[in-house]
Protein backbone atom coordinates (compact mmCIF):
# COMPACT_ATOMS: atom_id res chain seq x y z
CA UNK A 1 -5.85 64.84 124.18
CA UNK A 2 -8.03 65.84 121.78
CA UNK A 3 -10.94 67.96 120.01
CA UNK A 4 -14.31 66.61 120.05
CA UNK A 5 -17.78 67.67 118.85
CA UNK A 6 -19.87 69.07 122.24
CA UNK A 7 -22.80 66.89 122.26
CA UNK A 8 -19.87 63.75 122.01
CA UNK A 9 -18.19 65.13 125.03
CA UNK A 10 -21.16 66.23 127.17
CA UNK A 11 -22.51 62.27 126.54
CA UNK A 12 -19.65 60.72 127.85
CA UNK A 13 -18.46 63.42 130.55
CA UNK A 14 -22.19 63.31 132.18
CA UNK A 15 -23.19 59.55 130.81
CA UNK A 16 -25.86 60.75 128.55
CA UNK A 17 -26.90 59.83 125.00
CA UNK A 18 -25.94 62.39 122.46
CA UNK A 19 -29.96 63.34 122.15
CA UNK A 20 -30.14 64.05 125.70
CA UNK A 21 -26.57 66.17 125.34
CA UNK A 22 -28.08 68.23 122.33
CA UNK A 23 -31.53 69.20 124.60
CA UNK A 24 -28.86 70.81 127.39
CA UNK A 25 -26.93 72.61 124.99
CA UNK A 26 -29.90 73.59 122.96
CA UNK A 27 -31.45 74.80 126.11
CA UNK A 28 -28.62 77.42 127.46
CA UNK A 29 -27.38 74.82 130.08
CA UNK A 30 -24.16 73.57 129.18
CA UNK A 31 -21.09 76.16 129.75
CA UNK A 32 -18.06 75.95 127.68
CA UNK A 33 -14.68 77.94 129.31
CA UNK A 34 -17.32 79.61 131.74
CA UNK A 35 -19.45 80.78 128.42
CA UNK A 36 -22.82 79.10 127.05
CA UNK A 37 -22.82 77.37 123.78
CA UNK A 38 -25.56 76.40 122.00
CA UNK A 39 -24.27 74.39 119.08
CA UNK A 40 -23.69 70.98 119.43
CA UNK A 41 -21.20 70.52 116.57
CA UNK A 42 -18.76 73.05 118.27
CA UNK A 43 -15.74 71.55 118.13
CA UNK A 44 -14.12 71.90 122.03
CA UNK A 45 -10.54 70.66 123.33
CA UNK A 46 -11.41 67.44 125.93
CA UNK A 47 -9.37 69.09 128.93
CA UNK A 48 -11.23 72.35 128.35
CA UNK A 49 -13.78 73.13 131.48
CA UNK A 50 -17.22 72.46 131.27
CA UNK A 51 -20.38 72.66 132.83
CA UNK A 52 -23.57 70.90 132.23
CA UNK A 53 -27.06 72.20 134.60
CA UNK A 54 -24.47 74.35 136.81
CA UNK A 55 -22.16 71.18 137.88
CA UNK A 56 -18.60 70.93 136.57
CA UNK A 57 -17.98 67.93 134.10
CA UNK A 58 -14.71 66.19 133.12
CA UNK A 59 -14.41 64.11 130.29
CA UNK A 60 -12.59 60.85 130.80
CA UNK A 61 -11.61 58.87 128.22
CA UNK A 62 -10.66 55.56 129.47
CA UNK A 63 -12.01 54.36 132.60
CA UNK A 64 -10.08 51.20 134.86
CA UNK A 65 -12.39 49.49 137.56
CA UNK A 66 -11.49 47.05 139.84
CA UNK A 67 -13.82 44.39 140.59
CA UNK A 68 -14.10 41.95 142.62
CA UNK A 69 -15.77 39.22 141.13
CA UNK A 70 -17.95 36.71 142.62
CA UNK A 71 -18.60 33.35 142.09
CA UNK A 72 -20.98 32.62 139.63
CA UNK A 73 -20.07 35.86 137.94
CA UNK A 74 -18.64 35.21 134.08
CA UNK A 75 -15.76 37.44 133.01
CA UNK A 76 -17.03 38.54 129.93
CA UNK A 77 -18.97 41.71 128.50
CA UNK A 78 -22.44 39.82 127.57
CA UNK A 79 -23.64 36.69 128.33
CA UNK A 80 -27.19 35.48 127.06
CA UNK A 81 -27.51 33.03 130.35
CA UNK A 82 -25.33 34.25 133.15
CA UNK A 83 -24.86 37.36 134.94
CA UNK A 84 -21.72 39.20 134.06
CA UNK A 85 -18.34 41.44 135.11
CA UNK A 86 -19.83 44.33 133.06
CA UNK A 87 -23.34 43.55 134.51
CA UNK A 88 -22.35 44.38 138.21
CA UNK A 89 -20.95 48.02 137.10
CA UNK A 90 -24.00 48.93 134.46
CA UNK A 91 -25.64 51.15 136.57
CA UNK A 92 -22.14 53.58 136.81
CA UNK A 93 -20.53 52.70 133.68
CA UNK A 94 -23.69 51.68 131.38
CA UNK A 95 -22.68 53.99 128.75
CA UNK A 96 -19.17 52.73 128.38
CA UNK A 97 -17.71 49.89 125.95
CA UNK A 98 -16.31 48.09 128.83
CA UNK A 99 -14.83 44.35 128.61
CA UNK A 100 -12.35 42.79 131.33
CA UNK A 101 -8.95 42.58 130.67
CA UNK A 102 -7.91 38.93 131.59
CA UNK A 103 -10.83 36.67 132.57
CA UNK A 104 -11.43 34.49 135.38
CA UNK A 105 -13.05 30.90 135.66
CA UNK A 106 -17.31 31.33 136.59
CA UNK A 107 -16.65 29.53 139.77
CA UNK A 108 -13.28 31.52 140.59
CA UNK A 109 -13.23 35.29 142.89
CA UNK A 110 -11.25 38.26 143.10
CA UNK A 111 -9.76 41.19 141.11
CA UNK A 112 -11.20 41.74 137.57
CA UNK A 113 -9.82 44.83 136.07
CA UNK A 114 -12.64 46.27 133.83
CA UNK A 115 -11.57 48.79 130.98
CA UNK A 116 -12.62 50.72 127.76
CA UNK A 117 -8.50 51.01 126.67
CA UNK A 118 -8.28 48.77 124.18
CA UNK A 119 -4.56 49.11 124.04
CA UNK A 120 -4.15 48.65 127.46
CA UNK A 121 -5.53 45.86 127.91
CA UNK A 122 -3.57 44.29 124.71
CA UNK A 123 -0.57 45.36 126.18
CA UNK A 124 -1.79 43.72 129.53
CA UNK A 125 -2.84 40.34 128.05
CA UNK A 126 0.05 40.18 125.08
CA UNK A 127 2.02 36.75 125.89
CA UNK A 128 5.56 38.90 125.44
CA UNK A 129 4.12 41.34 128.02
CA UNK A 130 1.89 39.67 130.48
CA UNK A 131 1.86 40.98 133.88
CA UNK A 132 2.22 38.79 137.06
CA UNK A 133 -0.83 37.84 138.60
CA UNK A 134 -0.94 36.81 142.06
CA UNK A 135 -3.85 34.09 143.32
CA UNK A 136 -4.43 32.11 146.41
CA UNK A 137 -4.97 28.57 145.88
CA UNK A 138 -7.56 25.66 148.14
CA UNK A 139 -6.63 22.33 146.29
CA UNK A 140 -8.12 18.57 147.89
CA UNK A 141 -4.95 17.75 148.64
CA UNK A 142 -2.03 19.17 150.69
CA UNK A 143 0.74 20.89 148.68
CA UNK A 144 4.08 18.95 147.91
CA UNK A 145 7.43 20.09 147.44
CA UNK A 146 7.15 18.12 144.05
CA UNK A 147 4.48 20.72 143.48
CA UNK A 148 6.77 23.81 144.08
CA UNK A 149 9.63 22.31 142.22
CA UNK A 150 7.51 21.63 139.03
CA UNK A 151 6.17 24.90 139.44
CA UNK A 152 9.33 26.94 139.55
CA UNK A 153 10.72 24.51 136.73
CA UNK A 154 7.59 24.81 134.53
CA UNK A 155 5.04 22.65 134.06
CA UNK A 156 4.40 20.87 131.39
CA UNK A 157 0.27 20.04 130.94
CA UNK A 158 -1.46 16.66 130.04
CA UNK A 159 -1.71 17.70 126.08
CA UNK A 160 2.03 18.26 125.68
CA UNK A 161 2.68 22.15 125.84
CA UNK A 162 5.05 23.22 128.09
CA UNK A 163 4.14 26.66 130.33
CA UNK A 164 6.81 29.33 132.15
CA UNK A 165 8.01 28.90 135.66
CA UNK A 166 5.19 30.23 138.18
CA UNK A 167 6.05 30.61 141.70
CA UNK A 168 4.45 28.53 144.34
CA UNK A 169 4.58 29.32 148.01
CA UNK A 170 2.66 26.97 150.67
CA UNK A 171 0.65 28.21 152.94
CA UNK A 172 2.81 27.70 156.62
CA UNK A 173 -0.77 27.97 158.25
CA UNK A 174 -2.53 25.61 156.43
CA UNK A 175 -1.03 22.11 154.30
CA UNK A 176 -4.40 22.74 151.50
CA UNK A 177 -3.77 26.18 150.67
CA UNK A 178 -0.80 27.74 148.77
CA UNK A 179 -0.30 31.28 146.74
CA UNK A 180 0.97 31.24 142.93
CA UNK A 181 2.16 33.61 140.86
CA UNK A 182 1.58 33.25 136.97
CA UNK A 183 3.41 35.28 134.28
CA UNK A 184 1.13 33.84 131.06
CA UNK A 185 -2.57 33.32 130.45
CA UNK A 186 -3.40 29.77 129.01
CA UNK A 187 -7.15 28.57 129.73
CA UNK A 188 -7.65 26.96 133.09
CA UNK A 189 -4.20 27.36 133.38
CA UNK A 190 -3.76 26.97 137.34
CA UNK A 191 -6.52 23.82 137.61
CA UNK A 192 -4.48 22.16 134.63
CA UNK A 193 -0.87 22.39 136.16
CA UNK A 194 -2.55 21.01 139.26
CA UNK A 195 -4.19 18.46 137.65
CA UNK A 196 -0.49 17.61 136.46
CA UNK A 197 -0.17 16.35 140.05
CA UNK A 198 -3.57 14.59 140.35
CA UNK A 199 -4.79 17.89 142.25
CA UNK A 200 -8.01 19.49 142.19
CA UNK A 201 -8.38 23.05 142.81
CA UNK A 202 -11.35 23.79 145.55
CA UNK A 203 -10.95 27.61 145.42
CA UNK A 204 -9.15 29.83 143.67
CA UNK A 205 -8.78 33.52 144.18
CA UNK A 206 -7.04 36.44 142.60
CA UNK A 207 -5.63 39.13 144.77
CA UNK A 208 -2.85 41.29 142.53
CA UNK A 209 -2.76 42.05 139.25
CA UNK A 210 0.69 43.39 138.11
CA UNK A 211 2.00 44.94 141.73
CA UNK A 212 -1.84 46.55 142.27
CA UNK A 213 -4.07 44.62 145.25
CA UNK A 214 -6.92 44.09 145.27
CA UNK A 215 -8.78 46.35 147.49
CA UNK A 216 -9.53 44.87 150.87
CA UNK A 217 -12.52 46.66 151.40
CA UNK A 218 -14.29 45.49 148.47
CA UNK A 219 -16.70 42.97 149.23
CA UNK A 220 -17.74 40.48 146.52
CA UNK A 221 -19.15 42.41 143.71
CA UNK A 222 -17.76 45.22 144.74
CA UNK A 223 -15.94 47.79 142.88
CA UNK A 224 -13.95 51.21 142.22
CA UNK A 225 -12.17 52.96 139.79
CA UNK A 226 -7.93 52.49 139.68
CA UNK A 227 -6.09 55.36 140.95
CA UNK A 228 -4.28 57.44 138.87
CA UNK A 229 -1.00 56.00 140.92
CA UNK A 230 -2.47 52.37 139.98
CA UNK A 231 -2.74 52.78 136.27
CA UNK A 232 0.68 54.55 135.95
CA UNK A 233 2.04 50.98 137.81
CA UNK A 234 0.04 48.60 135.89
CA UNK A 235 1.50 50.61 132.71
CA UNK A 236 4.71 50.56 134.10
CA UNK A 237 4.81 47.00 134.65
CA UNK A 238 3.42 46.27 130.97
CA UNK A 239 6.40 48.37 129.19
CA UNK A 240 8.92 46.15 131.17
């Protein structure tokens, strides 16, 4: 970790602006090691303790959320037309520089992972290093065994490039529905290898993002902060 100007770390440990930060510190009310400070250009370690109006503060600085999206939603950080991922956590993340890492189709659900780590999410979304994500699949048609086969061979889309093996597993319970697992990120990348099969995919929903599941208790729109056990797998899986 390391040292940061007070004002900078009571704005982002509260989710303040930096004038708002100075006014507490000018006014007695932030604590620094258990003493006052009044200058905001004191220069304070980020793990040292702190208190701002009498409540302990912690500066974090990354932050992973787990979303899950809705449809309708876009995966993106601004949007001039359509709500966004970074919309539906403003109100507990507005002051952070958040983006997603990986994006999902407008009309697509499930787990977005939100983040302010730029490396991280590089590492995440690099094509040498991309994580397995896990989706479950409604296409107009019932799944094939020349589906599965293609899959686990790799398909090869309508414009000539060829993609990695993905696993496909039918669903036993219904013909319509399967689950696949993807190891790369190419655009519309599950409708297009379906469309290789004259397919068309009615829903499509992510559940798992590099061994971490999406929360089951998250309705649509939705969302919490990664454990500290959950970002030490999804960096685990991204060093592999």
């Amino acid at each position: 970790m390391g040292v940061l100007r007070l004002d900078k770390l009571v704005s982002e440990a509260v989710g303040i602006s930096r004038t708002d930060a100075r006014k507490f510190i000018a006014k007695g009310q932030v604590c620094v090691n258990g003493a006052v400070c009044k200058k905001a250009d004191t220069k304070v370690e980020q793990t040292t303790p702190l208190t701002v109006n009498g409540k302990a503060a912690e500066y974090v600085q990354y932050v992973y959320i787990m979303l899950n999206k809705p449809q309708g939603v876009v995966s993106a950080s601004t949007d001039k037309r359509d709500v966004t991922v970074v919309n539906l956590v403003q109100k507990d993340f507005g002051r952070r520089s958040l983006f997603p890492a990986g994006r999902l189709d407008k009309d697509s659900t499930g787990f977005v992972l939100l983040t302010d780590d730029g490396g991280f999410a590089h590492d995440i979304l690099a094509p040498k290093r991309h994580v397995p994500k896990t989706y479950k699949v409604k296409l107009d048609v019932p799944v094939t065994a020349q589906m599965q086969a293609g899959f686990e061979k790799g398909v090869t889309l309508a414009d000539g490039e060829s993609l990695k093996p993905a696993a496909l597993t039918p669903d036993l319970d219904d013909p319509y529905s399967c689950t696949v697992v993807l190891v790369q990120g190419v655009y519309h990348q599950i409708k297009r290898m379906f469309g290789v099969f004259d397919a068309g995919v009615v829903a499509l929903h992510r559940t798992d993002i590099g061994g971490v599941a999406l929360d089951s208790t998250l309705q649509p729109g939705a969302y919490r902060c990664l454990t500290a056990r959950e970002v030490a797998l999804l960096k685990r899986e991204k060093a592999e």
